[in-house]
N, C-alpha and C. Protein backbone atom coordinates (compact mmCIF):
# COMPACT_ATOMS: atom_id res chain seq x y z
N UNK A 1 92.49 12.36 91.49
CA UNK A 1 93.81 12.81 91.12
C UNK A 1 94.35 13.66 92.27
N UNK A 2 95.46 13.27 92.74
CA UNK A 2 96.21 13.75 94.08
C UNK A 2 97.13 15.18 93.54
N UNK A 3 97.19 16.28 94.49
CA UNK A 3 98.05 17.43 94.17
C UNK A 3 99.43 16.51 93.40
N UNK A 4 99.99 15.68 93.82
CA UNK A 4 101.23 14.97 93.44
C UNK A 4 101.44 14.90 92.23
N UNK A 5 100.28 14.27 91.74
CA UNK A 5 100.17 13.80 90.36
C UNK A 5 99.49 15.19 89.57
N UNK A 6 98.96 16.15 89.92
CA UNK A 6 98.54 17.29 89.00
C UNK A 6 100.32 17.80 88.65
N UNK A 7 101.04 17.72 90.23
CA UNK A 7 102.72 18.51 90.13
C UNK A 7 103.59 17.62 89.15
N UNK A 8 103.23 16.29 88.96
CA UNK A 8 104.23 15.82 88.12
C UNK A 8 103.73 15.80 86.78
N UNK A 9 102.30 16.10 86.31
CA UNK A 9 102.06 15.89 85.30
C UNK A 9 102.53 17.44 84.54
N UNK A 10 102.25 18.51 85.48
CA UNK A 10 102.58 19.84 84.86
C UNK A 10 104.44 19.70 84.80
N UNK A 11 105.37 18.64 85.44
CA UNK A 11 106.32 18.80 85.31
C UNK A 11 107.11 17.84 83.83
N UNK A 12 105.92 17.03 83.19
CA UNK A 12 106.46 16.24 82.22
C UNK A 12 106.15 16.78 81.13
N UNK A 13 105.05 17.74 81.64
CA UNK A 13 104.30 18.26 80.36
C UNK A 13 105.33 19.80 79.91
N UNK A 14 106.04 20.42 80.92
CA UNK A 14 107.17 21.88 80.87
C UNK A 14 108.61 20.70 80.19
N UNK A 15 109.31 19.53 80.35
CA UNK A 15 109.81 18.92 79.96
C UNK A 15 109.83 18.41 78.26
N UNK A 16 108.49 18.26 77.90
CA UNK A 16 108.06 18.18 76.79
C UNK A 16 108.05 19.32 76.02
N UNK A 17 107.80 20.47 76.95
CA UNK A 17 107.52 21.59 76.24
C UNK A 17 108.99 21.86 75.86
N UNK A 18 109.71 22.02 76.66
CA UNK A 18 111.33 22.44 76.39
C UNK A 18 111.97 21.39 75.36
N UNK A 19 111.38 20.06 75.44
CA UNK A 19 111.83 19.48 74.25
C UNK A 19 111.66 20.15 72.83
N UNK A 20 110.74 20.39 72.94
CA UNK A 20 109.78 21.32 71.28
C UNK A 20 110.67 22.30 71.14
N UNK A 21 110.65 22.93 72.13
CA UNK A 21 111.16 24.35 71.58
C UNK A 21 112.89 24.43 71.51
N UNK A 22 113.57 23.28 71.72
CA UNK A 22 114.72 22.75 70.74
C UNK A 22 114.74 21.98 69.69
N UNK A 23 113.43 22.08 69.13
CA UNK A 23 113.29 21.13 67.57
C UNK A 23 113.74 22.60 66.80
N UNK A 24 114.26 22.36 65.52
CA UNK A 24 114.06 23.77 64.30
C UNK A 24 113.05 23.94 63.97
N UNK A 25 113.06 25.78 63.79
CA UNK A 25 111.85 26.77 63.56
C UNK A 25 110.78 25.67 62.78
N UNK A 26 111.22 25.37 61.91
CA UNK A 26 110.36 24.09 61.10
C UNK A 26 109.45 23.42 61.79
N UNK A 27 109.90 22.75 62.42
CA UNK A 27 109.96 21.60 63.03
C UNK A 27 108.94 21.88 64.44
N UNK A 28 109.40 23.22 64.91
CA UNK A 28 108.26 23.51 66.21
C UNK A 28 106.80 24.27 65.16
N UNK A 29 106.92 24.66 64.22
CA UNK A 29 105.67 25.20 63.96
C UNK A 29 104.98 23.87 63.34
N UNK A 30 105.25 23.19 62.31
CA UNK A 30 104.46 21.93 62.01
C UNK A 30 104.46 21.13 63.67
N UNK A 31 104.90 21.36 64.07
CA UNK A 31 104.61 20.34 65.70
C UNK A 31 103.22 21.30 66.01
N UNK A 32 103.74 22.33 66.69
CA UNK A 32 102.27 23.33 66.73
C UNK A 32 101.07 23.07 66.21
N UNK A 33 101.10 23.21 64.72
CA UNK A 33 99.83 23.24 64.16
C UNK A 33 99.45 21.88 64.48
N UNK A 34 100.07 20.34 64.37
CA UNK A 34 99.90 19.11 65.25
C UNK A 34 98.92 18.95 65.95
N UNK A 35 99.56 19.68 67.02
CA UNK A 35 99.04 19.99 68.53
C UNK A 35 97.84 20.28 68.15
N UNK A 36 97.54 21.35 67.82
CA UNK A 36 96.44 22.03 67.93
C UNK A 36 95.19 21.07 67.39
N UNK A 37 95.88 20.93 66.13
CA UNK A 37 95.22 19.75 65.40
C UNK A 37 94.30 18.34 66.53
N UNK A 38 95.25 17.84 66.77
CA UNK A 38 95.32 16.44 68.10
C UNK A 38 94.31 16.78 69.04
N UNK A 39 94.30 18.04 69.40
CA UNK A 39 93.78 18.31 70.76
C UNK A 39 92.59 18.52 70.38
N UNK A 40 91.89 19.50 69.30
CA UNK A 40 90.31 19.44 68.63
C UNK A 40 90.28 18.07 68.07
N UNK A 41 90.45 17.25 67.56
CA UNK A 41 90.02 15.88 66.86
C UNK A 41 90.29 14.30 67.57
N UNK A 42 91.70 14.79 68.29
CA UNK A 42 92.80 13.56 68.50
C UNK A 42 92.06 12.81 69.82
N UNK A 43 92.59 11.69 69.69
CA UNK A 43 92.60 10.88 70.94
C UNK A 43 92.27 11.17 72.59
N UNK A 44 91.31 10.26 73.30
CA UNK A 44 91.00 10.85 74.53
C UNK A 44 91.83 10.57 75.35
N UNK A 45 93.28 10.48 75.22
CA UNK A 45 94.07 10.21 76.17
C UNK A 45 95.32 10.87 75.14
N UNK A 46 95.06 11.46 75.29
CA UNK A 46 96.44 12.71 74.27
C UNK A 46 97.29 13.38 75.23
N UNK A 47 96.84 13.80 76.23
CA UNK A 47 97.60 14.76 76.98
C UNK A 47 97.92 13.73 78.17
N UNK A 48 97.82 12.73 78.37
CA UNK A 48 99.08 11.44 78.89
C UNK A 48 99.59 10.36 78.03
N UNK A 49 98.82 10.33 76.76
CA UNK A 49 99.36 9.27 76.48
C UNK A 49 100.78 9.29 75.71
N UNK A 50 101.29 8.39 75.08
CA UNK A 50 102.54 8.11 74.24
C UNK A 50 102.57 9.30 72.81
N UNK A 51 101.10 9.37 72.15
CA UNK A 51 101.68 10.36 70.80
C UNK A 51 102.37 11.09 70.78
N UNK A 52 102.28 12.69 71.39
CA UNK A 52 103.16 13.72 71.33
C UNK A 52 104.28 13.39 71.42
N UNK A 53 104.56 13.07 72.62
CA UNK A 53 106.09 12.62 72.81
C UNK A 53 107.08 11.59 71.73
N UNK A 54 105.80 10.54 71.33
CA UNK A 54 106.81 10.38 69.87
C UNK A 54 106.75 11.34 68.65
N UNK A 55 105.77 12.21 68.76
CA UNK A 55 105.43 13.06 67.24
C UNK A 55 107.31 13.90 67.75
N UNK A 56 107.46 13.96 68.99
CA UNK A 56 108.84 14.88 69.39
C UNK A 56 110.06 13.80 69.15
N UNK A 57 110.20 12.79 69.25
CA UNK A 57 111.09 11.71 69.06
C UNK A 57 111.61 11.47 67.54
N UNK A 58 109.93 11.70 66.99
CA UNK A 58 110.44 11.32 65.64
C UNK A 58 110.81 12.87 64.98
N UNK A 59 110.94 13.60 64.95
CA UNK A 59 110.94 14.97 64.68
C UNK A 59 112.56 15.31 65.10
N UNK A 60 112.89 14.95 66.33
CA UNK A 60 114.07 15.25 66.93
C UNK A 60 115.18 14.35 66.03
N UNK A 61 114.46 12.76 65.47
CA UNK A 61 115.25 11.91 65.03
C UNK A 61 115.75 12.45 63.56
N UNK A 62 114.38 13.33 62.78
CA UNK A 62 114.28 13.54 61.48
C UNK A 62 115.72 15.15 61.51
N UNK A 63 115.42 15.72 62.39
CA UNK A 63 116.27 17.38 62.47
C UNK A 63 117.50 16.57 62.39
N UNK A 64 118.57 15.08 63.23
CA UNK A 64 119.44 15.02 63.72
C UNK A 64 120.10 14.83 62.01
N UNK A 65 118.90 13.97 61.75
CA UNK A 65 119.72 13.81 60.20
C UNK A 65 119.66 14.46 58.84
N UNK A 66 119.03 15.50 59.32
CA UNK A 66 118.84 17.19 58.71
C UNK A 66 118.03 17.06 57.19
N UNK A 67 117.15 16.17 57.63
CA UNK A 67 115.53 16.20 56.88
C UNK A 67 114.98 17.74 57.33
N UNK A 68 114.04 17.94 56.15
CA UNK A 68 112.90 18.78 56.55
C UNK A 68 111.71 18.02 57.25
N UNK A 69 111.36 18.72 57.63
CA UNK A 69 109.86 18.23 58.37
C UNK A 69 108.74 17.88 57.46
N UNK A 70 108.88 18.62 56.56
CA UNK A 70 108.07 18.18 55.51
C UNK A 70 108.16 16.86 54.74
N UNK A 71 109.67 16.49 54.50
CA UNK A 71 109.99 15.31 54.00
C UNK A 71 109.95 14.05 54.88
N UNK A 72 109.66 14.20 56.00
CA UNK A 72 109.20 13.79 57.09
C UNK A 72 107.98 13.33 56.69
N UNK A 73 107.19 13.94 56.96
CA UNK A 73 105.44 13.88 57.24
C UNK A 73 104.87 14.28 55.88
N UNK A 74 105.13 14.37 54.87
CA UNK A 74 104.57 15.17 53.59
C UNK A 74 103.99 16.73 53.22
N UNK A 75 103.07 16.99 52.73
CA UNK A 75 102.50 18.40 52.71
C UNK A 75 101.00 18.61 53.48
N UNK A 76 100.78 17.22 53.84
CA UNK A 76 99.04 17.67 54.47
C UNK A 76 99.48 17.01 55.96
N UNK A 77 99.49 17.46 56.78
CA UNK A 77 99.65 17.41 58.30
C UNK A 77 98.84 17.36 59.00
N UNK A 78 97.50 17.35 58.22
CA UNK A 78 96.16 16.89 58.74
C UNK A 78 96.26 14.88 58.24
N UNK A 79 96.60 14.82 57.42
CA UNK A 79 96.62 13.29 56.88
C UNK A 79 97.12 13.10 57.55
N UNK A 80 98.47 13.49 57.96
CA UNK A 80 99.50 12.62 58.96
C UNK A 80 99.18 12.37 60.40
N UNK A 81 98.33 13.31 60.86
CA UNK A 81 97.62 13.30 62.09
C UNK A 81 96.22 11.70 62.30
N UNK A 82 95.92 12.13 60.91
CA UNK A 82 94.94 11.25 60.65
C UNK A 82 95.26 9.56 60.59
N UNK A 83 96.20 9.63 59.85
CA UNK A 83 97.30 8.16 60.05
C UNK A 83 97.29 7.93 61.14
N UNK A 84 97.92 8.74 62.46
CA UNK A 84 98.19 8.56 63.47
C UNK A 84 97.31 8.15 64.44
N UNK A 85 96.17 8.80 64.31
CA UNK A 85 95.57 8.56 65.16
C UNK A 85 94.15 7.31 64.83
N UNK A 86 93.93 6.61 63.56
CA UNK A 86 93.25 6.26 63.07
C UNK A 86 92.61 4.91 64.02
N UNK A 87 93.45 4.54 64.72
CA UNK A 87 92.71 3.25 65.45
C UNK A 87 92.93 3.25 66.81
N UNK A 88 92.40 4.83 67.15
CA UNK A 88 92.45 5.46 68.48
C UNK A 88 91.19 5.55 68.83
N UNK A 89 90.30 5.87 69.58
CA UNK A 89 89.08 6.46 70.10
C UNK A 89 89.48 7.91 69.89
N UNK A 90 88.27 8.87 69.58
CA UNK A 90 88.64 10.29 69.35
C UNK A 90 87.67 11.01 70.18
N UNK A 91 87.70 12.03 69.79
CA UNK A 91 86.59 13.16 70.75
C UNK A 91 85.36 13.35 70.02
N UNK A 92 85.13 12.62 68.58
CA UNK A 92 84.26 12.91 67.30
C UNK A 92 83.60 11.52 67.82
N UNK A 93 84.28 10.53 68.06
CA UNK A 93 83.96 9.08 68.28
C UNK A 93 83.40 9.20 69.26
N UNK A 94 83.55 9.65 70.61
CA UNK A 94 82.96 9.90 71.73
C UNK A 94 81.71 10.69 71.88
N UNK A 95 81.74 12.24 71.16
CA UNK A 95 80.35 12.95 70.87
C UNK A 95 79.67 11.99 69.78
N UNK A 96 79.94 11.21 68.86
CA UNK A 96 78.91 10.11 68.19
C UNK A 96 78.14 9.30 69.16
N UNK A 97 78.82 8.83 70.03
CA UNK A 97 78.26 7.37 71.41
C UNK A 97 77.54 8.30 71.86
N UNK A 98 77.87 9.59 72.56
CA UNK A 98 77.04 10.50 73.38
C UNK A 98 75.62 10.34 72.58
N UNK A 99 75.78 11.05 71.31
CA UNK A 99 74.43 11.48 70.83
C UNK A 99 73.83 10.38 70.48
N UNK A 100 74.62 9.35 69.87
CA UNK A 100 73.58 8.08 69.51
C UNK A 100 72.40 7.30 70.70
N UNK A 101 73.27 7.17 72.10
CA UNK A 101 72.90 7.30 72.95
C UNK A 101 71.45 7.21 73.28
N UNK A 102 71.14 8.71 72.98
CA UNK A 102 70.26 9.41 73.43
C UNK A 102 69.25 9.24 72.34
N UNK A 103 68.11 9.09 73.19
CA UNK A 103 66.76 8.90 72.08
C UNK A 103 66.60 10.37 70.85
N UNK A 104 66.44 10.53 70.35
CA UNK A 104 65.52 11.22 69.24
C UNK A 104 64.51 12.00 69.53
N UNK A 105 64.31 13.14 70.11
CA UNK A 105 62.98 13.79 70.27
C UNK A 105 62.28 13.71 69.15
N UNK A 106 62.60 13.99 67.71
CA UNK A 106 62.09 14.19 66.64
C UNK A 106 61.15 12.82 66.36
N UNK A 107 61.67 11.64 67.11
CA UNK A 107 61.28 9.86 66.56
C UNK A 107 60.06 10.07 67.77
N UNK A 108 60.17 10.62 68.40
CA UNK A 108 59.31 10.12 69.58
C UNK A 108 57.28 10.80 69.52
């Protein structure tokens, strides 16, 4: 990875950020907890790939036509995460391969 690409990625990622923080109060804290969510469980390509930026698309689409966020996504925002990401590779999926991997001291 070239300085170039570290400068444009920190510049899509301040872009994104300024997107969020023109969603409503609503709307950036269920994004937040999201995030946070995504980043312990979510997908190994989260922080380039396509999700966030639509979780902000669709959020921006839901505020324009003055939904709640909730009526949006429902009351568990862990499910909705879970929807989302369900036929992704995860970081749970990845530490499973790791450890399966690896022999068993206990078998041996």
């Amino acid at each position: 990875m070239s300085i170039r690409d570290i400068v444009e990625g920190k510049k899509q990622w301040r872009a994104h950020m300024a997107r969020v923080k023109a969603l409503p109060p609503d709307y950036r804290i269920v994004y937040k907890e999201m995030q946070t969510y995504l980043f312990k469980v979510g997908p190994l390509d989260l922080p380039d790939g396509p999700l966030l930026p639509g979780i902000v698309d669709f959020f921006e689409g839901g505020a324009a036509t003055g939904k709640g966020v909730l009526e949006l996504i429902g009351n568990d925002v862990a499910a909705f995460c879970d929807d989302l990401i369900k036929e992704s590779p995860t970081r749970a999926d990845a530490l499973r391969e790791s450890i399966g991997g690896r022999s068993n001291p206990a078998e041996q």
